[in-house]
Structures are given as C-alpha cells and as structure tokens.
Protein backbone atom coordinates (compact mmCIF):
# COMPACT_ATOMS: atom_id res chain seq x y z
CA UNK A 1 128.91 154.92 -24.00
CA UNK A 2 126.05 154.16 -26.78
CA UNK A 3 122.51 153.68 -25.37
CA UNK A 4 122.64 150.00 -26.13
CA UNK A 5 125.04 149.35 -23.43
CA UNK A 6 123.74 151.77 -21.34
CA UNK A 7 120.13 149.93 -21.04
CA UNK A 8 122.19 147.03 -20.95
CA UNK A 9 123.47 147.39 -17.47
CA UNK A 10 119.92 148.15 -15.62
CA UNK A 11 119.36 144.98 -17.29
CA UNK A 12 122.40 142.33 -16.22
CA UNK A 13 121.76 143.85 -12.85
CA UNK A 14 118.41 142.99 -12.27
CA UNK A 15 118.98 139.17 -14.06
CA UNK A 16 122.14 139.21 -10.90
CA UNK A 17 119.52 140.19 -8.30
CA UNK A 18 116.95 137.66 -9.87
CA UNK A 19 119.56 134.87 -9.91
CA UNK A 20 120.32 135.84 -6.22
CA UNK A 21 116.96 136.15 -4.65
CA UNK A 22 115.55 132.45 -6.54
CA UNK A 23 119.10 130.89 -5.01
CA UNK A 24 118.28 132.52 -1.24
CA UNK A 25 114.87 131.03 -1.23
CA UNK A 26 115.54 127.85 -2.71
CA UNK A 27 118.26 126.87 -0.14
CA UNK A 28 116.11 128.46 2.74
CA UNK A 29 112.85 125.85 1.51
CA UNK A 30 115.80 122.86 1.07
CA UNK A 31 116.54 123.18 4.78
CA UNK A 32 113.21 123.70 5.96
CA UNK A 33 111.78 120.51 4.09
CA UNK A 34 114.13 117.63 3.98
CA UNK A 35 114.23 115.49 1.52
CA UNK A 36 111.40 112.79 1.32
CA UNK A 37 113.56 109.72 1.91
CA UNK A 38 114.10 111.68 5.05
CA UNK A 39 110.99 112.02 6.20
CA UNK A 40 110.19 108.17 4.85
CA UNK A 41 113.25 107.23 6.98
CA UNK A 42 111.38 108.99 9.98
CA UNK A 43 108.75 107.07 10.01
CA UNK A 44 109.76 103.69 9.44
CA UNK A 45 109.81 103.06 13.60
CA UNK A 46 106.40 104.07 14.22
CA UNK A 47 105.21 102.01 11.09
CA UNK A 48 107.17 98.92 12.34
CA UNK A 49 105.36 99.46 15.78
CA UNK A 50 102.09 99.43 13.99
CA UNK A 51 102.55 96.65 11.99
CA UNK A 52 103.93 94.81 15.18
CA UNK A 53 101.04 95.92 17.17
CA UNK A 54 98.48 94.38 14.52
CA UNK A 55 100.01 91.50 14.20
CA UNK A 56 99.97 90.68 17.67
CA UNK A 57 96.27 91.87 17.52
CA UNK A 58 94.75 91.86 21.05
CA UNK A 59 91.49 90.79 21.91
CA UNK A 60 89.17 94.67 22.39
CA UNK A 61 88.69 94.84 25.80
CA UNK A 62 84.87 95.11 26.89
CA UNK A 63 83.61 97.45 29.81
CA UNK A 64 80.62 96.20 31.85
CA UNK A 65 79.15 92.31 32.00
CA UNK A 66 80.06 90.56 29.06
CA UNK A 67 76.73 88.46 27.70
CA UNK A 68 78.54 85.02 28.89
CA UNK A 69 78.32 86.40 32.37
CA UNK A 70 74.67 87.72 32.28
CA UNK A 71 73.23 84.54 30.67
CA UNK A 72 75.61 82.35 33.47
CA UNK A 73 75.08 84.33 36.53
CA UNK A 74 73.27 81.02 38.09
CA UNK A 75 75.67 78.36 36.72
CA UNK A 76 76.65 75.90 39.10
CA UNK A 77 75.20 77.74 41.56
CA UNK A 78 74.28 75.07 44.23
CA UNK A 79 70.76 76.53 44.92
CA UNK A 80 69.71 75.40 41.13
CA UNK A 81 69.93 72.25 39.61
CA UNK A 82 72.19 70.46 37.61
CA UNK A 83 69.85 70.62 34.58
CA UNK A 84 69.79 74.34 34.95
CA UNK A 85 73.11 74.33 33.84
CA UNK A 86 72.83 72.81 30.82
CA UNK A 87 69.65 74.90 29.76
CA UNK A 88 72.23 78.37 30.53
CA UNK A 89 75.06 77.16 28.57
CA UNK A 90 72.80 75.81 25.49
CA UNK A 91 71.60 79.46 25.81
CA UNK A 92 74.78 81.12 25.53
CA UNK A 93 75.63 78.85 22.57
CA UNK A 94 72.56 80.10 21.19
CA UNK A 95 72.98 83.82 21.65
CA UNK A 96 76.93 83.15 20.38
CA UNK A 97 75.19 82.07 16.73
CA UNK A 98 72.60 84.58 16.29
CA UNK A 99 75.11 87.26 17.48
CA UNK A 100 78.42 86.27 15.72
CA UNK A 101 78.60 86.47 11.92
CA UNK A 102 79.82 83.57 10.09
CA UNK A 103 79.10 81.68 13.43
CA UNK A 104 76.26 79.55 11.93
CA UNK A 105 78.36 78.60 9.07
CA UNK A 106 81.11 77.63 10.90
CA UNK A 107 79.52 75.12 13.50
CA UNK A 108 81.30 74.44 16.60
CA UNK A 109 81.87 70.98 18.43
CA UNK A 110 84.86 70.25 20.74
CA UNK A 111 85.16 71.93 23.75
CA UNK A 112 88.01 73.69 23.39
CA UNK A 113 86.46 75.31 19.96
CA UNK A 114 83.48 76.48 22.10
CA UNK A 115 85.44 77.56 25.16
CA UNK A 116 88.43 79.88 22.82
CA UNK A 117 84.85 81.06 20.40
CA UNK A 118 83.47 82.38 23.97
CA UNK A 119 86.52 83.87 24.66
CA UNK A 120 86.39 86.12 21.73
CA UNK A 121 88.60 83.89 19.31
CA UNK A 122 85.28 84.17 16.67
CA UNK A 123 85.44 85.93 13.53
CA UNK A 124 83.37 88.97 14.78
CA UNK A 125 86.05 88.82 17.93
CA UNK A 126 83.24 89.05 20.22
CA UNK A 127 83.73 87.98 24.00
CA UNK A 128 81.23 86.25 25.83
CA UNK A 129 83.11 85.04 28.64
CA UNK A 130 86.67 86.23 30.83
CA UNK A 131 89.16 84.02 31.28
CA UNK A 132 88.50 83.73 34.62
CA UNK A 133 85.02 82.07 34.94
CA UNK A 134 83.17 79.51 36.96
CA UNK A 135 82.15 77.69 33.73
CA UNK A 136 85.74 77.46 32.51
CA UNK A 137 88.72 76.08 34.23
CA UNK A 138 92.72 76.25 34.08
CA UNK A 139 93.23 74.52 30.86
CA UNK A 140 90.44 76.92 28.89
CA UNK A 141 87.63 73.96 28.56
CA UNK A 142 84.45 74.26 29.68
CA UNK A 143 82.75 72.67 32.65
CA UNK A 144 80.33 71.46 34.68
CA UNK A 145 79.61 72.32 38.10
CA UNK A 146 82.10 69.46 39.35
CA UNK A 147 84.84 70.39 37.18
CA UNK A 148 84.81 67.87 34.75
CA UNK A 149 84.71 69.41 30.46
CA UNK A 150 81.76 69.22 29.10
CA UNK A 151 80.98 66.97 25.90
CA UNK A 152 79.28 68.74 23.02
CA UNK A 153 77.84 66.77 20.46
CA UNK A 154 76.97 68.45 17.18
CA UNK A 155 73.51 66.50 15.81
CA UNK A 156 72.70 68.97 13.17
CA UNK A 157 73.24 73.07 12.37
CA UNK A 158 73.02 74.60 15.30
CA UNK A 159 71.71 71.59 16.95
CA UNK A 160 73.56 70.08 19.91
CA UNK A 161 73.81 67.65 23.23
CA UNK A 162 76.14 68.98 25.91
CA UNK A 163 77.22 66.01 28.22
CA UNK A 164 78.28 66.78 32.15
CA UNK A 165 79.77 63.93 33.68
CA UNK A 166 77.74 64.23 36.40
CA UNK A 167 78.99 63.83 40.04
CA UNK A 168 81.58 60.88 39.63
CA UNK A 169 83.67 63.16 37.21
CA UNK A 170 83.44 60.53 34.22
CA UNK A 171 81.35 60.32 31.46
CA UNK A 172 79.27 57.62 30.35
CA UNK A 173 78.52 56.10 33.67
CA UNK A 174 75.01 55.95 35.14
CA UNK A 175 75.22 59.42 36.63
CA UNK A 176 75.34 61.44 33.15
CA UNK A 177 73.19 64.31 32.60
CA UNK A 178 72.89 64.92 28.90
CA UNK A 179 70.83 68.14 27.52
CA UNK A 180 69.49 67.06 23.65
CA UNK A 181 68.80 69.68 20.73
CA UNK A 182 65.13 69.49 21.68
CA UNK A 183 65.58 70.75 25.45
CA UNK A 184 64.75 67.46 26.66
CA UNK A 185 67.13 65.83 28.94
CA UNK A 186 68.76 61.99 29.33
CA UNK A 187 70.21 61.03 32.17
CA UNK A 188 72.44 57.29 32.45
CA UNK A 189 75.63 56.16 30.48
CA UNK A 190 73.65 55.18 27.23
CA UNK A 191 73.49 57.56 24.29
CA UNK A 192 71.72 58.94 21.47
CA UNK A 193 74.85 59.21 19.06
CA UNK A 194 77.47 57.13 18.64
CA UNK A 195 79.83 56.41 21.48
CA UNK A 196 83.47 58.13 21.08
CA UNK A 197 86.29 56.10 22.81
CA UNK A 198 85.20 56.82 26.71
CA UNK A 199 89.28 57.13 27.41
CA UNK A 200 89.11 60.36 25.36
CA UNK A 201 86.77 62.43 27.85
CA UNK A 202 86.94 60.66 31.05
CA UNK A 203 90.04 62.76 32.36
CA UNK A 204 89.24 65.11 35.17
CA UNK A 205 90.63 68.52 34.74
C-alpha cells in the first residue's frame, strides 16, 4: 500500500467521525429548541388574554379614602346646611382640575360628565368618588341632599353654578339654592344664565 493511501485513511476516518459528531449535536439542539413558529404558536393565548385584558381596561383600584370621600365626609349631613353642600362639591370640582391633567382643557358641564369624571372616567383615570356614595345615586348623577341631580352651569373656565333643587325636588321654583363661581349664593327660581327648558331637569331620580 503506497504512503498516499495510507495517510489517506487516518484522514476519511476522522472527516466520518466529524460528519457524525456535527449530525449528533445538531439533532440533539433541534429537539431541545423547537422551531420558532412553535414557540410563536405558544404564546399566542397568553397574548390574546393580554390584549383582551387591556381592552377591557379596568378602572386601578385605590386603597384607603379616595379624595371625593375626604372632601364630602359632611355632605348632606343633616347637622350642616344646605349651602355647605354646595361649597364641598364646588371643592371637589376644584381639586378634580388642579389634580387631573388635561382636566382644565377639557371643561366639564352636565351631570353625568361630572359624576363618570369623579368616578375615574378622566384622562389621568383618577377616582374621586365609589360608586356607592351619598352624593351619587342609582343612575350615576350627582345629587343633592334630597335626591334630586344637581344642575351645573359652566359660566367660564373653571367657573361654575351648581343648582340643588332644593326641598320640593324641582328646579326653578322658589326653593332653589344655587352656588355662583364667586362663592356667593342665590336662592329662588330666577337665574343668572339663561333658562334651559325646566322639563329637562325637573325629574326626580
């Protein structure tokens, strides 16, 4: 046998083992790591359930007194006046637009707008009030201490008149107690803005 073929042999032998050792390790890491559209498959459930979760998006839920309920701790209560009232929820619409970005720029002036911003329905998704509150009643409005809504007149930004309905239940009627912008109140059925249609906010809740 000439030395050519000789040295050849040492050589096709180790090129076999090479061959055989790369194929070993290269099936071994093919099961161990499945192929990414595996792994993409995988996951597609739990980034459904995230995607389901966000857009059902939840209001954060807030331990301790939410700010609503500090600033209203007295409302209605029958040991302070009716006028009290009034100054507490003006307050809490104050604190709401220094606290809530955007708030300021986006002024508020039904009821219901006010009542769902307390809520935490606000850009910054900040809640001032529960759901379950003396100040709000079944339907989400807000309301006096008789449990009629409230009427909130916007005069200017961040300038308002909140209406109770007094103790008959209906607004515009001699018995009105009306907090203005200033802090100053008005009591009696006439008004210092125009009058809406009184069929609109006479209904007791």
């Amino acid at each position: 046998m000439s030395a050519a073929r000789r040295m050849l042999i040492p050589v096709c032998l180790l090129m076999a083992a090479a061959v055989f050792w790369f194929s070993a390790g290269h099936r071994k890491n093919f099961n161990a790591s499945p192929h990414p559209s595996a792994n993409l498959t995988a996951r597609r459930p739990a980034v459904a359930a995230s995607s389901s979760a966000a857009a059902t998006n939840p209001l954060p839920i807030q331990s301790g007194p939410l700010i609503g309920e500090t600033i209203l701790r007295d409302y209605a209560d029958p040991a302070k006046s009716p006028e009290n009232d009034l100054l507490l929820m003006a307050q809490l619409m104050d604190s709401f637009t220094l606290l809530v970005k955007g708030a300021a720029d986006r002024p508020l002036s039904a009821n219901e707008d006010w009542a769902r911003a307390l809520q935490g329905r606000n850009p910054g998704r900040e809640r001032f009030l529960p759901d379950q509150h003396v100040a709000l009643n079944a339907r989400g409005q807000l309301i006096d201490r008789w449990g009629t809504p409230l009427f909130f007149h916007a005069v200017g930004r961040g300038e308002f008149q909140i209406r109770s309905a007094g103790p008959d239940g209906r607004l515009w009627t001699a018995d009105d107690l009306q907090r203005n912008a200033d802090g100053s109140f008005h009591q009696g059925a006439t008004l210092t803005s125009p009058n809406p249609s009184p069929a609109e906010f006479t209904d007791a809740p």
